[in-house]
PDB file of N, CA and C in Angstrom:
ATOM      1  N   UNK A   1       7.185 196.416 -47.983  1.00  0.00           N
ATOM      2  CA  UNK A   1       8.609 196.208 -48.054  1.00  0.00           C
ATOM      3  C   UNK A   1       9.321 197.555 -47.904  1.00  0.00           C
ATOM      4  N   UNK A   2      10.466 197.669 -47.232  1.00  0.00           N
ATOM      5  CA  UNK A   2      11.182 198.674 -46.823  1.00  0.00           C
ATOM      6  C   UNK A   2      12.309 198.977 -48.032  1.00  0.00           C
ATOM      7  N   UNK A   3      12.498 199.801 -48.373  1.00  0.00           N
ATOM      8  CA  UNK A   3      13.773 200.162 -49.560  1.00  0.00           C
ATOM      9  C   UNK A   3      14.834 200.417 -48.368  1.00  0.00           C
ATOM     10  N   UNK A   4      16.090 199.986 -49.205  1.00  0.00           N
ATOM     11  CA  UNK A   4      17.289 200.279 -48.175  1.00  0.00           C
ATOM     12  C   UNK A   4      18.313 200.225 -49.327  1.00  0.00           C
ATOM     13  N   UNK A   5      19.348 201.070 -49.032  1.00  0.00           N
ATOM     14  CA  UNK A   5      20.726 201.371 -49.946  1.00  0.00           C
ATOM     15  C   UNK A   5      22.055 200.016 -49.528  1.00  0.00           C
ATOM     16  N   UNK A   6      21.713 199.658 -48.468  1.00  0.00           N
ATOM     17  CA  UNK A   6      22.957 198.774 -48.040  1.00  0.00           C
ATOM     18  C   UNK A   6      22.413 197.698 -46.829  1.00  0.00           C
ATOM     19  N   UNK A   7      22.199 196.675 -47.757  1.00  0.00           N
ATOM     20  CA  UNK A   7      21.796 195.333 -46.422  1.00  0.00           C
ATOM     21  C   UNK A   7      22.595 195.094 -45.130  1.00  0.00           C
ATOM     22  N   UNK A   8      21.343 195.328 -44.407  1.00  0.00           N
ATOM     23  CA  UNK A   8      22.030 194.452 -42.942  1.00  0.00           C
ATOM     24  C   UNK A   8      20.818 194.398 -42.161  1.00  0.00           C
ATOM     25  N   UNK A   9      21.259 193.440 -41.228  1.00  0.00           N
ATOM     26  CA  UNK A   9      19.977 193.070 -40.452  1.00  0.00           C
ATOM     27  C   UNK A   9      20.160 193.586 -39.200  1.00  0.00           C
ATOM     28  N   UNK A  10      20.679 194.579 -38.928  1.00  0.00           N
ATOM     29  CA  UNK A  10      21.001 195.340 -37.465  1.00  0.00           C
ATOM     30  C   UNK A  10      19.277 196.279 -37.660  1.00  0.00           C
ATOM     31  N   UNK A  11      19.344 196.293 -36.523  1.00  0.00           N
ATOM     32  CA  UNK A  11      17.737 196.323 -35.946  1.00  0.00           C
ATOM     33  C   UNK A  11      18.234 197.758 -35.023  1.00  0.00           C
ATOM     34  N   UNK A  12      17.250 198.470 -34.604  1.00  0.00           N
ATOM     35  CA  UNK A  12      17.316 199.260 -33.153  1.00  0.00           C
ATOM     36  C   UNK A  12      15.765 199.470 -33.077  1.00  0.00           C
ATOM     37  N   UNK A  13      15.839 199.549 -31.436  1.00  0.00           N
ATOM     38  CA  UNK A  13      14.321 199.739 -30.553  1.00  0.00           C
ATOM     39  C   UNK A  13      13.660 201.530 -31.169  1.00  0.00           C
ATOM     40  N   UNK A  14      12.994 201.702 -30.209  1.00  0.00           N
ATOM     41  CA  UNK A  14      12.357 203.043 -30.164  1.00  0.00           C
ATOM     42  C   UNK A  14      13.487 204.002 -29.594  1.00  0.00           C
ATOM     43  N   UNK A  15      13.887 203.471 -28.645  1.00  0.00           N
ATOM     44  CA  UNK A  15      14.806 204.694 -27.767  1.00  0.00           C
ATOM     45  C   UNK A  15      16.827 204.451 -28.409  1.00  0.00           C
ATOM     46  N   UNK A  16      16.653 203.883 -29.930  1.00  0.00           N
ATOM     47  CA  UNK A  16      17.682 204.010 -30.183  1.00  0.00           C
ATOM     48  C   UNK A  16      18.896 203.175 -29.646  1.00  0.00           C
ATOM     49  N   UNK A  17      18.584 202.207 -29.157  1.00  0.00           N
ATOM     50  CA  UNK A  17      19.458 200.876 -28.027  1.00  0.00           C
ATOM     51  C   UNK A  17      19.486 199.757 -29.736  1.00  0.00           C
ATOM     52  N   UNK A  18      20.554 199.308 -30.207  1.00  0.00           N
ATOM     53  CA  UNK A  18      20.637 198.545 -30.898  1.00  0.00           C
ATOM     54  C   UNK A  18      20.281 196.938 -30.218  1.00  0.00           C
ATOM     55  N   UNK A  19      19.336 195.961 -30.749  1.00  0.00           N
ATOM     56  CA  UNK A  19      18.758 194.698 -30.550  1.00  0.00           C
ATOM     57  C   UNK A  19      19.006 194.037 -31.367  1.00  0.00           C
ATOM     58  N   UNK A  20      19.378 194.335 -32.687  1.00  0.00           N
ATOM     59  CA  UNK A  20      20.161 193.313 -33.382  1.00  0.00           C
ATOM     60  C   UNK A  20      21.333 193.564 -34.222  1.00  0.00           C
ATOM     61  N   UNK A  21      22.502 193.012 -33.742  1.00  0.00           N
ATOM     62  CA  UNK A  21      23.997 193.131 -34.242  1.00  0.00           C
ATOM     63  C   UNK A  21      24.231 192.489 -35.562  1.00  0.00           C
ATOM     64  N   UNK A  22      24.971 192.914 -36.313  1.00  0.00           N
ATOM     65  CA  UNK A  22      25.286 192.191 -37.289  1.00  0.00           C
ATOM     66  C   UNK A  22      26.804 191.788 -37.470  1.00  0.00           C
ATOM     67  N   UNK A  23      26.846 190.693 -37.012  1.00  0.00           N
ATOM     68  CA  UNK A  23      28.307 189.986 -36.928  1.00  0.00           C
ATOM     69  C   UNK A  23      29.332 190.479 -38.182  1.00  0.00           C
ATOM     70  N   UNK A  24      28.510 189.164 -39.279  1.00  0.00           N
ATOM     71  CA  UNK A  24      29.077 189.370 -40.738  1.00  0.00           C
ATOM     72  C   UNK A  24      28.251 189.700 -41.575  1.00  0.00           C
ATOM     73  N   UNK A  25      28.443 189.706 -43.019  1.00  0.00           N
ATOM     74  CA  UNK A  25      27.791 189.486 -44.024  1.00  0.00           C
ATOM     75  C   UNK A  25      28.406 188.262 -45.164  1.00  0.00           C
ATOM     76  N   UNK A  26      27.876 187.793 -45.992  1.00  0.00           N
ATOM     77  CA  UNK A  26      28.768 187.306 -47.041  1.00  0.00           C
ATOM     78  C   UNK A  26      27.480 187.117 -48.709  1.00  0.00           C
ATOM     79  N   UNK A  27      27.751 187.643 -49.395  1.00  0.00           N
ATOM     80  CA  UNK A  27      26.846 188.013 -50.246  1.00  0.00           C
ATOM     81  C   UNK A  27      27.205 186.626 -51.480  1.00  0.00           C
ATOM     82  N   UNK A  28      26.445 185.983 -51.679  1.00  0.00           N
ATOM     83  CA  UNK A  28      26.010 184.260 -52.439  1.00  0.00           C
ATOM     84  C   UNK A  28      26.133 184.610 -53.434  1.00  0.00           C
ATOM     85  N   UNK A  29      24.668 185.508 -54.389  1.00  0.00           N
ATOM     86  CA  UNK A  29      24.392 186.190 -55.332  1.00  0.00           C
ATOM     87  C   UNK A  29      24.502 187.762 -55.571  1.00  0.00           C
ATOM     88  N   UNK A  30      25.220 188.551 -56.822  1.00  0.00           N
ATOM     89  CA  UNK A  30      24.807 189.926 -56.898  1.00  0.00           C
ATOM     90  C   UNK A  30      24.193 190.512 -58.163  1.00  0.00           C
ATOM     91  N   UNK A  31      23.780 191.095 -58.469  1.00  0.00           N
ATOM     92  CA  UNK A  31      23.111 191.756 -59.339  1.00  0.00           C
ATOM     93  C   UNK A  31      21.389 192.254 -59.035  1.00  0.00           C
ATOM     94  N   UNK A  32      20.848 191.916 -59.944  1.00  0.00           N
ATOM     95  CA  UNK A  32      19.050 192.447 -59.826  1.00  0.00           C
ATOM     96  C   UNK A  32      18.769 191.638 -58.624  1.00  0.00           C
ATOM     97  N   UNK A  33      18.607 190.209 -58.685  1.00  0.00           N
ATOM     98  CA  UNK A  33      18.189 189.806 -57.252  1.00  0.00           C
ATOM     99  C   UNK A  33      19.728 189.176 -56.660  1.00  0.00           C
ATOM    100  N   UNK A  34      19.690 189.731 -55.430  1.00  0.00           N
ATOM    101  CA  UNK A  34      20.754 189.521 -54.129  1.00  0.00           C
ATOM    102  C   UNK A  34      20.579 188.750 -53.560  1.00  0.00           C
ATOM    103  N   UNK A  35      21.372 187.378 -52.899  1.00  0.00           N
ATOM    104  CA  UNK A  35      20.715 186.765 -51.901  1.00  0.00           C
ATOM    105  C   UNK A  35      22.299 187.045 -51.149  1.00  0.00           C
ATOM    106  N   UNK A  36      22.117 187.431 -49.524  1.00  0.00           N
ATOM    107  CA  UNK A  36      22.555 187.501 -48.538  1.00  0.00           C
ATOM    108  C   UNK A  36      22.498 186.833 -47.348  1.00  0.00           C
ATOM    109  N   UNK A  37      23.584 186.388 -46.982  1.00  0.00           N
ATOM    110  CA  UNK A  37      23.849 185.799 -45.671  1.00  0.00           C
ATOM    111  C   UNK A  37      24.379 186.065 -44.688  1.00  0.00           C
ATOM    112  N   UNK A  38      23.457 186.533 -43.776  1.00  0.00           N
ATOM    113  CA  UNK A  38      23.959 187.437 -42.495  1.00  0.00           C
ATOM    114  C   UNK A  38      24.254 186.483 -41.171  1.00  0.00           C
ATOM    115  N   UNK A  39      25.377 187.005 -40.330  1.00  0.00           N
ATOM    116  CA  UNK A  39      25.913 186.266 -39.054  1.00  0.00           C
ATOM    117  C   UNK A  39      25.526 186.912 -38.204  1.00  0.00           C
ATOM    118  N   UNK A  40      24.538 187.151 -36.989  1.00  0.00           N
ATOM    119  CA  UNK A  40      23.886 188.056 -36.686  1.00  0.00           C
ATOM    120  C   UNK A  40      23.525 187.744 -34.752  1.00  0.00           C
ATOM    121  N   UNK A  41      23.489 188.610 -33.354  1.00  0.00           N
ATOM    122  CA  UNK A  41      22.674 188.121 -32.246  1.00  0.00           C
ATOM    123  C   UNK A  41      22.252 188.753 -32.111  1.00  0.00           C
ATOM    124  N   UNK A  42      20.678 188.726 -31.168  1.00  0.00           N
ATOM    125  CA  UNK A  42      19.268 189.447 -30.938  1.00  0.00           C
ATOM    126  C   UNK A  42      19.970 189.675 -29.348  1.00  0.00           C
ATOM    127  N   UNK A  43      19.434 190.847 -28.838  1.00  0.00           N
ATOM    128  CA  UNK A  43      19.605 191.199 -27.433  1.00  0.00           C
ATOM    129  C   UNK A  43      18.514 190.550 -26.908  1.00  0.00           C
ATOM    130  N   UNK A  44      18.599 189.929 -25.740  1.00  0.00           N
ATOM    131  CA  UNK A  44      17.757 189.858 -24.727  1.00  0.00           C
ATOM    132  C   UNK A  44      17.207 190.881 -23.961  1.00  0.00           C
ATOM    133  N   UNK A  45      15.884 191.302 -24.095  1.00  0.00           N
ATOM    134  CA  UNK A  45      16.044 192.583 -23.571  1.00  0.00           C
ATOM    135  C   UNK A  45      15.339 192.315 -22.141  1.00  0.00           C
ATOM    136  N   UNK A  46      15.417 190.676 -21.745  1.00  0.00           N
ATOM    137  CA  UNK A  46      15.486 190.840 -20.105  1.00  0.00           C
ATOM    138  C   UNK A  46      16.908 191.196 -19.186  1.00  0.00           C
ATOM    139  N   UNK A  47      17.802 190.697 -19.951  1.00  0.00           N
ATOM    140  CA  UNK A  47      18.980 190.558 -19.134  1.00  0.00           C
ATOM    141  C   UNK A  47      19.848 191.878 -20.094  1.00  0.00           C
ATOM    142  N   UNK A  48      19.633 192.379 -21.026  1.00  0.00           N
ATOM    143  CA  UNK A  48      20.735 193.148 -21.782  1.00  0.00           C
ATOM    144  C   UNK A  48      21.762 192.563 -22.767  1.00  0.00           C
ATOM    145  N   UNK A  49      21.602 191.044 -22.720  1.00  0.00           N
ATOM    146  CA  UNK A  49      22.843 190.546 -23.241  1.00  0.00           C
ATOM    147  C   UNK A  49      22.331 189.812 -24.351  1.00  0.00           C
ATOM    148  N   UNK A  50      23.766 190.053 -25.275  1.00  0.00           N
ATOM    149  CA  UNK A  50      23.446 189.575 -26.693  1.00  0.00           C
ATOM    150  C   UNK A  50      23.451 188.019 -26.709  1.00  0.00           C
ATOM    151  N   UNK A  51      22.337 187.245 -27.100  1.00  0.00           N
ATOM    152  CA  UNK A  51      22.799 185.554 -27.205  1.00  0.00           C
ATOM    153  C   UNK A  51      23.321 184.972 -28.339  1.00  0.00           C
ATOM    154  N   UNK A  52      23.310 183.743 -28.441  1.00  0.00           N
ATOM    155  CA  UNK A  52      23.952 183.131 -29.705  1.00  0.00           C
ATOM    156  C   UNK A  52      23.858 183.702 -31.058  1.00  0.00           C
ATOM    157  N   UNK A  53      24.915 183.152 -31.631  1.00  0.00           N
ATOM    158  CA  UNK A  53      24.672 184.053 -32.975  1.00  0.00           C
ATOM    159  C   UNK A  53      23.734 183.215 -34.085  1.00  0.00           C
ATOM    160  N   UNK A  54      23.040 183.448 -34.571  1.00  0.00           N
ATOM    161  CA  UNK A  54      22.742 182.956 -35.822  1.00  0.00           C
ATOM    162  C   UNK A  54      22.361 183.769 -37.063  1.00  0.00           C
ATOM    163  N   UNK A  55      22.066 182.532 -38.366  1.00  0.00           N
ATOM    164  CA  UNK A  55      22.077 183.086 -39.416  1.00  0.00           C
ATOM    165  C   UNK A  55      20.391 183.429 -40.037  1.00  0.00           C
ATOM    166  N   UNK A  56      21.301 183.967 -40.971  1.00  0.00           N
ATOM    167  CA  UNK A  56      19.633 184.039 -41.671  1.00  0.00           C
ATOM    168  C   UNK A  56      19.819 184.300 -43.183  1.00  0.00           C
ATOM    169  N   UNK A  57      19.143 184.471 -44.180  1.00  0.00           N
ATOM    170  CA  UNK A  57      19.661 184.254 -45.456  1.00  0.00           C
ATOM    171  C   UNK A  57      18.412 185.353 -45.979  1.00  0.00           C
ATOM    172  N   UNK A  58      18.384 186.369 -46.916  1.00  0.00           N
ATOM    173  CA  UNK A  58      17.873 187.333 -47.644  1.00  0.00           C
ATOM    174  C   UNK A  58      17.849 187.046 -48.829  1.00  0.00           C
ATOM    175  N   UNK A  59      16.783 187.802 -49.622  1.00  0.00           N
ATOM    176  CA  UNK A  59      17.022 187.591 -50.924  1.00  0.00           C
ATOM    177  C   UNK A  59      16.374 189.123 -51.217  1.00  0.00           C
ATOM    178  N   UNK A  60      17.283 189.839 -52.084  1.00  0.00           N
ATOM    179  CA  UNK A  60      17.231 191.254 -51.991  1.00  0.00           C
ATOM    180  C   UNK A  60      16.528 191.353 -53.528  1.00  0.00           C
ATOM    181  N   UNK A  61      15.882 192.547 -54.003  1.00  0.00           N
ATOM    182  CA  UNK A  61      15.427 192.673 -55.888  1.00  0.00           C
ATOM    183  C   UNK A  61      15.734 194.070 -55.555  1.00  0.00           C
ATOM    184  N   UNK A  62      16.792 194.799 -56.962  1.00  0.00           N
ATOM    185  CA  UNK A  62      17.145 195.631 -57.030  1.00  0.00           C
ATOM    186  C   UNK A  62      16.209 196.261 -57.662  1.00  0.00           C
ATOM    187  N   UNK A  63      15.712 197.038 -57.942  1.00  0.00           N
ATOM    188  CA  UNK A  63      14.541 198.076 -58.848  1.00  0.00           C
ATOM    189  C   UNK A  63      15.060 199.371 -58.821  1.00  0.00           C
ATOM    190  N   UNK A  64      15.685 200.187 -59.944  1.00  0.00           N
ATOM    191  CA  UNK A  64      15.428 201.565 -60.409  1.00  0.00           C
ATOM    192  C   UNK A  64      16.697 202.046 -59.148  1.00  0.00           C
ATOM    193  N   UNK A  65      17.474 201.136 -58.639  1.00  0.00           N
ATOM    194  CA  UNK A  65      18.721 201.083 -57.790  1.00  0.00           C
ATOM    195  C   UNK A  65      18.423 201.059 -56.615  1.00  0.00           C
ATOM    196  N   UNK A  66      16.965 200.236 -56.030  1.00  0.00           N
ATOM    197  CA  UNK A  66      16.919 200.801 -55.137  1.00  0.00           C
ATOM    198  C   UNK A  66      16.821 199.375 -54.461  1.00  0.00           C
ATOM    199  N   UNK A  67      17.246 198.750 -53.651  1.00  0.00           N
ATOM    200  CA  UNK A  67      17.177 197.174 -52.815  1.00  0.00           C
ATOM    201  C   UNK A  67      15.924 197.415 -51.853  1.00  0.00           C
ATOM    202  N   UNK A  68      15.079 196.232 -52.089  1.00  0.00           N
ATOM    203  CA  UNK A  68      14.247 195.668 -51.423  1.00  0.00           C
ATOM    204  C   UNK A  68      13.596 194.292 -50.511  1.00  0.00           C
ATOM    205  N   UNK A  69      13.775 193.929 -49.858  1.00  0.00           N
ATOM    206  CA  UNK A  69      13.899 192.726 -49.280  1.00  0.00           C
ATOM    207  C   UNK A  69      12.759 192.217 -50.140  1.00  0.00           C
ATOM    208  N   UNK A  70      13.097 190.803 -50.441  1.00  0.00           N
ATOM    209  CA  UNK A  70      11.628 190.043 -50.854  1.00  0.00           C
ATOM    210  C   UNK A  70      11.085 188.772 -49.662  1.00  0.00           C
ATOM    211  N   UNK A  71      12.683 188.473 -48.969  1.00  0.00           N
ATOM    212  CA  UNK A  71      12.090 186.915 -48.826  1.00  0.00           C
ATOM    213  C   UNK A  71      13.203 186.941 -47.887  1.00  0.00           C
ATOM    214  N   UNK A  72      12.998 185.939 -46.541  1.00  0.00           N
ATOM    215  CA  UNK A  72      14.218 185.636 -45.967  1.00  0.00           C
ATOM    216  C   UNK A  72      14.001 183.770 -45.516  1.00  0.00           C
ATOM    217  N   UNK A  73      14.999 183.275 -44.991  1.00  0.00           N
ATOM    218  CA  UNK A  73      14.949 182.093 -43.852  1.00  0.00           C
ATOM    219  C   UNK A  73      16.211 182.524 -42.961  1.00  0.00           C
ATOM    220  N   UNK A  74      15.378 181.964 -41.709  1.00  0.00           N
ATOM    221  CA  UNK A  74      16.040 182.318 -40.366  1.00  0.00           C
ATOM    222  C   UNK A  74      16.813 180.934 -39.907  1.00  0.00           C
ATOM    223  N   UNK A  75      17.870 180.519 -39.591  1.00  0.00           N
ATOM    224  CA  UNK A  75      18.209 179.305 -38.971  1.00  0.00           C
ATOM    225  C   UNK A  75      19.093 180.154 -37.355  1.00  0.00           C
ATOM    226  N   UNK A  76      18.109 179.307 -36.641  1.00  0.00           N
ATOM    227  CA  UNK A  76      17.752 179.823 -35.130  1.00  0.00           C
ATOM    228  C   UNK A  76      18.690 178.867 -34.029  1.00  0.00           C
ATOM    229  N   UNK A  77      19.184 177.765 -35.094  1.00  0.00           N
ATOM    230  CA  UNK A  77      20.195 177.206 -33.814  1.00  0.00           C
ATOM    231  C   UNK A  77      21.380 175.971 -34.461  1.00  0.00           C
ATOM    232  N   UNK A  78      22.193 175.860 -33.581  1.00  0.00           N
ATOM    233  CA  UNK A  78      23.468 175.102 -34.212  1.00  0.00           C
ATOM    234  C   UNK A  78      22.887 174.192 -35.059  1.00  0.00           C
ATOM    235  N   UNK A  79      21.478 173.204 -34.256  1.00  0.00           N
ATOM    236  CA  UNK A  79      21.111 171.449 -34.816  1.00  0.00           C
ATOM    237  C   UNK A  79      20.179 172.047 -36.256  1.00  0.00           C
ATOM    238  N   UNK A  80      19.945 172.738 -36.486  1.00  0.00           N
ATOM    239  CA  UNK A  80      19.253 173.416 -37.423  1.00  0.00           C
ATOM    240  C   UNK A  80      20.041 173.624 -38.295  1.00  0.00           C
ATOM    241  N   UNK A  81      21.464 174.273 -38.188  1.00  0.00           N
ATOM    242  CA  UNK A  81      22.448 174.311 -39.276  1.00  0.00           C
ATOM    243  C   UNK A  81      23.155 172.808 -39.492  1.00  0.00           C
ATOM    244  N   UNK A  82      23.189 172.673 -38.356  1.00  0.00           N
ATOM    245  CA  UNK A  82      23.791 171.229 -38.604  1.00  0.00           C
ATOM    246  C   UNK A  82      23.081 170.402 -39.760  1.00  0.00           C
ATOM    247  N   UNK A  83      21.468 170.302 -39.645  1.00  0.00           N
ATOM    248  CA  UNK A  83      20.788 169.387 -40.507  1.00  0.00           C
ATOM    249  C   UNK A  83      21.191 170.063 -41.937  1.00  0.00           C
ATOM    250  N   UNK A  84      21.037 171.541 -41.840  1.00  0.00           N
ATOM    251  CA  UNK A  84      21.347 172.001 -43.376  1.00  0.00           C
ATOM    252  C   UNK A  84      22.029 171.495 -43.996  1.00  0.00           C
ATOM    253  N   UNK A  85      23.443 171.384 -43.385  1.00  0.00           N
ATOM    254  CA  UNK A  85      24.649 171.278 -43.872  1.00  0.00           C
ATOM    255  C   UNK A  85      24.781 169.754 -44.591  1.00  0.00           C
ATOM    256  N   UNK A  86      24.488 169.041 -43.255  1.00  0.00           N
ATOM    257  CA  UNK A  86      24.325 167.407 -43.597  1.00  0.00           C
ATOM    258  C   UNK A  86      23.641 167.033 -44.509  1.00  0.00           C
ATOM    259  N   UNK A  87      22.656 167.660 -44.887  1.00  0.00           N
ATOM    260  CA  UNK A  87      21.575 167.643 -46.074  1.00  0.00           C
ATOM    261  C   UNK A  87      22.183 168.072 -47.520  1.00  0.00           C
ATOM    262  N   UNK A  88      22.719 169.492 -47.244  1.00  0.00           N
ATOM    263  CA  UNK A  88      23.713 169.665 -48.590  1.00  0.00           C
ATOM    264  C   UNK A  88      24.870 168.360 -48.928  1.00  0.00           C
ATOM    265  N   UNK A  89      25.615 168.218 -47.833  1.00  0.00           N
ATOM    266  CA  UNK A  89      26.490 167.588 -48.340  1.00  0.00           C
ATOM    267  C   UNK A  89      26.011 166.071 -48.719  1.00  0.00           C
ATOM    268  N   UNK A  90      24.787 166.087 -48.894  1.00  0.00           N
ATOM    269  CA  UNK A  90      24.261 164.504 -49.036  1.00  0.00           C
ATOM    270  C   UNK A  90      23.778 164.406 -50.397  1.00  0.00           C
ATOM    271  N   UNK A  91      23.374 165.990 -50.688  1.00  0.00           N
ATOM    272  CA  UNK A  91      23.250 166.310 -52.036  1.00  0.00           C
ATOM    273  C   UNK A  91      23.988 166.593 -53.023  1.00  0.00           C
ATOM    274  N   UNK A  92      24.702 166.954 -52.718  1.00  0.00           N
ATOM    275  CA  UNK A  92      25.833 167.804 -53.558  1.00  0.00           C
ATOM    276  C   UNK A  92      26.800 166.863 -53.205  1.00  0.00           C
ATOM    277  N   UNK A  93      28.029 166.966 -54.300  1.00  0.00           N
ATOM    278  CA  UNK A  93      29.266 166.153 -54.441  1.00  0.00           C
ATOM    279  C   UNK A  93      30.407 167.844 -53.835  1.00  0.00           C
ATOM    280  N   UNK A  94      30.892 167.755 -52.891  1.00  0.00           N
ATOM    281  CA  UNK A  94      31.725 168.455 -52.839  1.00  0.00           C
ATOM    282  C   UNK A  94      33.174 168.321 -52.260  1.00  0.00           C
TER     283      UNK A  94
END
């Protein structure tokens, strides 16, 4: 696991070319463990161009101040959020 001072899921290659953007953030949970929700697109690195955006969700453990990723899920496309959503709201009264 990588220590990091400030979450984000922006990525860069070897030669310093950023491959993954980070749209938003919006932080769920804070304290000892973090869970984060990032809005985020991967470059294509056939064509150069950034594609759809999606999410992905973190769950950070603070130790001795220092953030560590423990755990993530990736949701990779609209029908994928879609089911989430439909699923929460089938659960939950909101």
């Amino acid at each position: 696991m990588t220590d990091i001072t400030e979450p984000t899921v922006e990525e860069f290659d070897e030669n310093g070319d950023l491959v993954v953007k980070e749209l938003a953030k919006e932080y769920l949970t804070k304290g000892a463990w973090q869970t984060i929700m990032f809005l985020y697109q991967e470059k294509d690195l056939n064509t150069g161009e950034f594609g759809d955006p999606k999410v992905t969700i973190r769950r950070f453990q603070k130790f001795r101040g220092v953030l560590r990723q423990r755990s993530k899920f990736n949701v990779t496309s609209k029908d994928q959020a879609k089911a989430i959503m439909e699923t929460f709201n089938k659960w939950y009264d909101f």
